[in-house]
Protein backbone atom coordinates (compact mmCIF):
# COMPACT_ATOMS: atom_id res chain seq x y z
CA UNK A 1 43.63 -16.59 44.76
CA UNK A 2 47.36 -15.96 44.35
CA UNK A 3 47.15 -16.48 40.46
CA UNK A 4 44.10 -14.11 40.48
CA UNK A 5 45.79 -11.40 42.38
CA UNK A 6 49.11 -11.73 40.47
CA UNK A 7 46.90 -11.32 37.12
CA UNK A 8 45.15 -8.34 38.46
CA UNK A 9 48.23 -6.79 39.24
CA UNK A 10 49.69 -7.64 36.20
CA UNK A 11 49.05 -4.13 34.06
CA UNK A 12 50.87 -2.73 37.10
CA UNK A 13 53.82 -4.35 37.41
CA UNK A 14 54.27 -4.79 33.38
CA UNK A 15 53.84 -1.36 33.52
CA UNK A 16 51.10 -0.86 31.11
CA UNK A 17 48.97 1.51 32.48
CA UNK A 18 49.95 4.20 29.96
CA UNK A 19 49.64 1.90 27.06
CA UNK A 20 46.23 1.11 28.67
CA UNK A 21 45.70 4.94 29.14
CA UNK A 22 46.16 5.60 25.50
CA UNK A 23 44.33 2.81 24.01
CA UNK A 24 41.26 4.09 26.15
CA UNK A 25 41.41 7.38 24.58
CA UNK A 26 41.42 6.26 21.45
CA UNK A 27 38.63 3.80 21.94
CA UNK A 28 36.14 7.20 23.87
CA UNK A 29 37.57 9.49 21.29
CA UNK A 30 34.37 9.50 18.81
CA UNK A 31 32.26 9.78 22.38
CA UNK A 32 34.54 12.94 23.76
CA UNK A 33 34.66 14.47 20.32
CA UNK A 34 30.45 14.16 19.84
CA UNK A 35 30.26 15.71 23.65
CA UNK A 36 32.95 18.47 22.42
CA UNK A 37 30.94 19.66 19.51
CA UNK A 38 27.59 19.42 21.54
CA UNK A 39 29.22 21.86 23.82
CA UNK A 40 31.31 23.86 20.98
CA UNK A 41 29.03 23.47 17.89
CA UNK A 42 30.23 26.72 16.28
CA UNK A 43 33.34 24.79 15.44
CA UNK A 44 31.76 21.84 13.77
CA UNK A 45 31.75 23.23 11.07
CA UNK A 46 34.95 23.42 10.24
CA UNK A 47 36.67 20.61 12.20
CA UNK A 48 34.01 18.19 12.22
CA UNK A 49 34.68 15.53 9.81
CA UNK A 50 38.86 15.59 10.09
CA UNK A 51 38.02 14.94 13.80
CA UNK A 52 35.30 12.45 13.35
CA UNK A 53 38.02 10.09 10.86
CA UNK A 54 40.73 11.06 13.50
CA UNK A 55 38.84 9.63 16.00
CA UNK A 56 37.24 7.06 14.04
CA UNK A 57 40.64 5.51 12.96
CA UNK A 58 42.05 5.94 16.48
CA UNK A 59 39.24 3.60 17.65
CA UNK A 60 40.22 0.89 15.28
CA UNK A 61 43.78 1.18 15.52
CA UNK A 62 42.64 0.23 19.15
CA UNK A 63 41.11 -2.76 18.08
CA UNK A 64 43.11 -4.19 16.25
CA UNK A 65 46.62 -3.90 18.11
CA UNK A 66 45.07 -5.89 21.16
CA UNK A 67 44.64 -8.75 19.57
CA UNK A 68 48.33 -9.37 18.72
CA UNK A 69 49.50 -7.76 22.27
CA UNK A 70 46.78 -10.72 23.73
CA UNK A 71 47.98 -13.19 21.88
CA UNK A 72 51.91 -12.47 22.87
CA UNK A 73 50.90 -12.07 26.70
CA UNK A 74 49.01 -15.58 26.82
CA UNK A 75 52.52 -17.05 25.21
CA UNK A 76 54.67 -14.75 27.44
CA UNK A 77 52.87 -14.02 30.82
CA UNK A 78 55.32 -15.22 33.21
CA UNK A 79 58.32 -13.61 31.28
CA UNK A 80 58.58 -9.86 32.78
CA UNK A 81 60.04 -8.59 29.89
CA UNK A 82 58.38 -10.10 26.97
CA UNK A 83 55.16 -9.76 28.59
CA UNK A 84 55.49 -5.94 27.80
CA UNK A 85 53.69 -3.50 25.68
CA UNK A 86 56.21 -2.10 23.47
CA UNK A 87 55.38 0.27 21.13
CA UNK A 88 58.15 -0.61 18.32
CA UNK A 89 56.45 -3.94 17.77
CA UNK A 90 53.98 -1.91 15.73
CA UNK A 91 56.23 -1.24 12.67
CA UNK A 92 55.91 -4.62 12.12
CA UNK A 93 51.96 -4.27 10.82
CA UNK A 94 51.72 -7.59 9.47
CA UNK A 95 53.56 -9.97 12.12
CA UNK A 96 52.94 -8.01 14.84
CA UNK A 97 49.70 -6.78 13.91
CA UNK A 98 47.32 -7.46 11.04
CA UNK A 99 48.49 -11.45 11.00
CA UNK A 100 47.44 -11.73 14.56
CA UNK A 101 44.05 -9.94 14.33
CA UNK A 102 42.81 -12.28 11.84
CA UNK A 103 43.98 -15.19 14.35
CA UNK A 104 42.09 -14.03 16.63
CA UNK A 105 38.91 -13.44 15.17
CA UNK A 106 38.86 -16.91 13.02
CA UNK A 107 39.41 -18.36 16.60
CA UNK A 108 36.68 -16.33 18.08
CA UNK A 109 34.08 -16.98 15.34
CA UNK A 110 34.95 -20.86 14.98
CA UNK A 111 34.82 -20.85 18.78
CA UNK A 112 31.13 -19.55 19.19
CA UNK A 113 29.54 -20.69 15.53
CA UNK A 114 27.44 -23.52 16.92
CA UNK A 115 25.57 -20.85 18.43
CA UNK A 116 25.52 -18.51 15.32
CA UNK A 117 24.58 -21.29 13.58
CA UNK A 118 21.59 -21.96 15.78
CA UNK A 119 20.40 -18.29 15.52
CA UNK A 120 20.97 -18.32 11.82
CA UNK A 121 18.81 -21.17 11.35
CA UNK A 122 16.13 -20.24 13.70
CA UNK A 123 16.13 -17.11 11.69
CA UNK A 124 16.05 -18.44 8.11
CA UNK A 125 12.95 -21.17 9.48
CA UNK A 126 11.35 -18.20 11.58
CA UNK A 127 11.53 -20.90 14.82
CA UNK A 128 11.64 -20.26 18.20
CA UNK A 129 14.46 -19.94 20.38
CA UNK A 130 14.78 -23.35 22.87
CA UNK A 131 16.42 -21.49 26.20
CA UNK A 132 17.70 -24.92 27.12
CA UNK A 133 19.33 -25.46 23.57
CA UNK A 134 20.96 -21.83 23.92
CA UNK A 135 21.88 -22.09 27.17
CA UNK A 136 23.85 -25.51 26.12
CA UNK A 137 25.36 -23.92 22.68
CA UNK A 138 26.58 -21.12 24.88
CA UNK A 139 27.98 -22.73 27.57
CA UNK A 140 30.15 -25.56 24.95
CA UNK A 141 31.59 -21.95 23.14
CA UNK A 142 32.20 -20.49 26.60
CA UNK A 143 34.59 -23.20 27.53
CA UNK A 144 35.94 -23.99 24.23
CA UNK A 145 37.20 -20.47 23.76
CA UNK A 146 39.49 -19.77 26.06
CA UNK A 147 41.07 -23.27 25.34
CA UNK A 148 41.25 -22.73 21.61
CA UNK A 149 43.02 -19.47 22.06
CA UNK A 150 45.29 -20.32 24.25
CA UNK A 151 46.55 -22.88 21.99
CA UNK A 152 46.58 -20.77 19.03
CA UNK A 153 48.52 -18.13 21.19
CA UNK A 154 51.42 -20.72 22.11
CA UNK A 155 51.75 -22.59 18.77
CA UNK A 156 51.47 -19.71 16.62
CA UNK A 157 48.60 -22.00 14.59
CA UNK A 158 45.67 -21.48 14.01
CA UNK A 159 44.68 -24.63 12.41
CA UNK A 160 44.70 -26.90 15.84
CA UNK A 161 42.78 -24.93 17.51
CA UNK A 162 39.92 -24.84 15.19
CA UNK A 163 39.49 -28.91 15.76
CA UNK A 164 37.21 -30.03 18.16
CA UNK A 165 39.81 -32.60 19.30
CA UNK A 166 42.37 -30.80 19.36
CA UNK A 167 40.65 -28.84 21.99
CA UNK A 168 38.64 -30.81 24.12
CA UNK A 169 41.00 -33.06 24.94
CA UNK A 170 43.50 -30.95 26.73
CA UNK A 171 39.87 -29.41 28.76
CA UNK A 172 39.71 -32.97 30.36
CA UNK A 173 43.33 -33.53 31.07
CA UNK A 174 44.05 -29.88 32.99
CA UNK A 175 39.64 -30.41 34.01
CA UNK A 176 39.83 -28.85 37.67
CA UNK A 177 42.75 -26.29 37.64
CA UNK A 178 41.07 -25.38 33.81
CA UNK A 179 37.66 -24.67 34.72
CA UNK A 180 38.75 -22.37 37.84
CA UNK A 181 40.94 -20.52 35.37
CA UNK A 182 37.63 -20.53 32.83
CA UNK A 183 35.68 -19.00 35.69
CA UNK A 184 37.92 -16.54 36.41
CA UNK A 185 38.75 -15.20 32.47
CA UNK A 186 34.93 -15.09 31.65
CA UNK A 187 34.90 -12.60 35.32
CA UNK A 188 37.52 -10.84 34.04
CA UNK A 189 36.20 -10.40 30.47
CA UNK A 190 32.32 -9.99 31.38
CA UNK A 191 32.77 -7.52 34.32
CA UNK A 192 33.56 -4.28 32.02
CA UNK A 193 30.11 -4.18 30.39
CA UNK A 194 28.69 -3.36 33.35
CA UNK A 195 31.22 -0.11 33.34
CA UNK A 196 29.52 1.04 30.17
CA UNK A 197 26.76 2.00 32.73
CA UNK A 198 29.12 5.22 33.13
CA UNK A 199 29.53 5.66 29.18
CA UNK A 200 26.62 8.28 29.18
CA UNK A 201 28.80 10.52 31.93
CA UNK A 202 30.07 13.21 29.78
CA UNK A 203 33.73 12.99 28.96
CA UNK A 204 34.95 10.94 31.58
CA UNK A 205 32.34 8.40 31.31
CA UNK A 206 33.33 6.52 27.78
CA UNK A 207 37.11 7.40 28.88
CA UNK A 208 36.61 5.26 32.24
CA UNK A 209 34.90 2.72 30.68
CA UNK A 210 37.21 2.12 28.06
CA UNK A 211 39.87 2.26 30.84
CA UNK A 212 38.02 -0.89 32.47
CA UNK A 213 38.00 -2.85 30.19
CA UNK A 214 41.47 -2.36 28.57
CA UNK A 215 42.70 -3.56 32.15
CA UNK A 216 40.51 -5.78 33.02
CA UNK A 217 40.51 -7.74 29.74
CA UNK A 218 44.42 -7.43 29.67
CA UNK A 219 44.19 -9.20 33.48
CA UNK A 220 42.13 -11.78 31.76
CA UNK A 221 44.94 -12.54 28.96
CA UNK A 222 47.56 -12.62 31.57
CA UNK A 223 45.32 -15.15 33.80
CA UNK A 224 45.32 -17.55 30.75
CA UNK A 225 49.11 -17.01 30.21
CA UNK A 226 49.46 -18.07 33.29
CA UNK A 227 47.50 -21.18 33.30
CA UNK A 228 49.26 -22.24 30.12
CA UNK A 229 52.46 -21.87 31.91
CA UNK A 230 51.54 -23.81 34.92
CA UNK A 231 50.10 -26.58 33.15
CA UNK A 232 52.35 -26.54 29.59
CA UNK A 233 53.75 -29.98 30.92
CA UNK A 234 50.49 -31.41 30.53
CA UNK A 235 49.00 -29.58 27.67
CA UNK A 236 52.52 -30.31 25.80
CA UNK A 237 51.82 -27.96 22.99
CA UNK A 238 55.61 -27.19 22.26
């Protein structure tokens, strides 16, 4: 409970709330600007499209800075400093940035493909979907993930984590204190779709939601930081 109240915290004290502020602005931008010209469409006209590719680009400038500010926290999260947004780290756009990103994804993907695989043969054979063979697939990506990640965050490769072996065996040496973490991340991470339940709410709506899950999702990085850190002894990745 300690770990999961320090983690919550976390965007506090790392002071990240504005960062966290911003990035949910520019993720609701295309949602406030669409409610803006609804209410102001004598302006459309004329500021229309340079605010649609403002907001457009502001959205995925969003999306892909987390991913390398993720990535640092899980390898930093009990350094106060270090575990800081700072804003300068974004000159470097392929380090810091870009290089990162792709990390991430190729982790993500690799993580969850035996159930894209499943769905992409089902698909291409026009079968059925087997609720006990999703349910399985799903549940082997769900606890791979965080895993994977973590060890891609740490050790800066990418290649380790993509073997199965690589993986799974560090899940059975850290088994109880890894599966309470795993419990807790996938809380963290799920909860803020249910906030998009307020996305309709003009304005504030999308700008709350995005909000939510900014923090919550950074709370979820710093919860695996932390698990790394308590347990790096074991997991021995550096």
């Amino acid at each position: 409970m300690n770990r999961l109240k320090t983690s919550f915290l976390f965007p506090v004290s790392g002071k990240l709330l504005i960062p966290i502020l911003i990035g949910s602005f520019g993720l609701s931008f295309w949602q406030i600007s669409q409610t803006f010209f609804k209410t102001f469409s004598g302006i459309k006209a004329f500021l229309g499209t340079p605010v649609y590719l403002i907001s457009g680009l502001a959205g995925f400038a969003v999306l892909i800075v987390m991913p390398g500010y993720f990535v640092k926290l899980i390898k930093h999260a009990e350094e106060a400093q270090e575990g800081r947004f700072y804003w300068r780290v974004l000159t470097d756009v392929q380090n810091a940035v870009l290089l990162p990103a792709f990390k991430f994804i190729l982790v993500t993907f690799w993580s969850f493909l035996p159930v894209e695989m499943y769905l992409a043969l089902l698909v291409k054979n026009h079968g059925s979907i087997s609720p006990v063979a999703i349910i399985l697939l799903l549940l082997f990506s769900l606890i791979y993930f965080p895993m994977a990640l973590m060890m891609m965050a740490v050790t800066g490769k990418t290649m380790p984590s993509l073997l199965p072996s690589n993986v799974i065996e560090p899940i059975f040496k850290t088994f109880k204190a890894y599966f309470t973490a795993l419990l807790l991340f996938w809380i963290y991470f799920l909860l803020p779709f249910f906030a998009l339940l307020l996305w309709p709410i003009p304005v504030i709506g999308p700008l709350v939601s995005s909000f939510i899950l900014l923090y919550l999702w950074t709370c979820g990085m710093h919860l695996l930081g932390g698990f790394y850190h308590k347990e790096k002894e074991i997991l021995n990745w550096q």
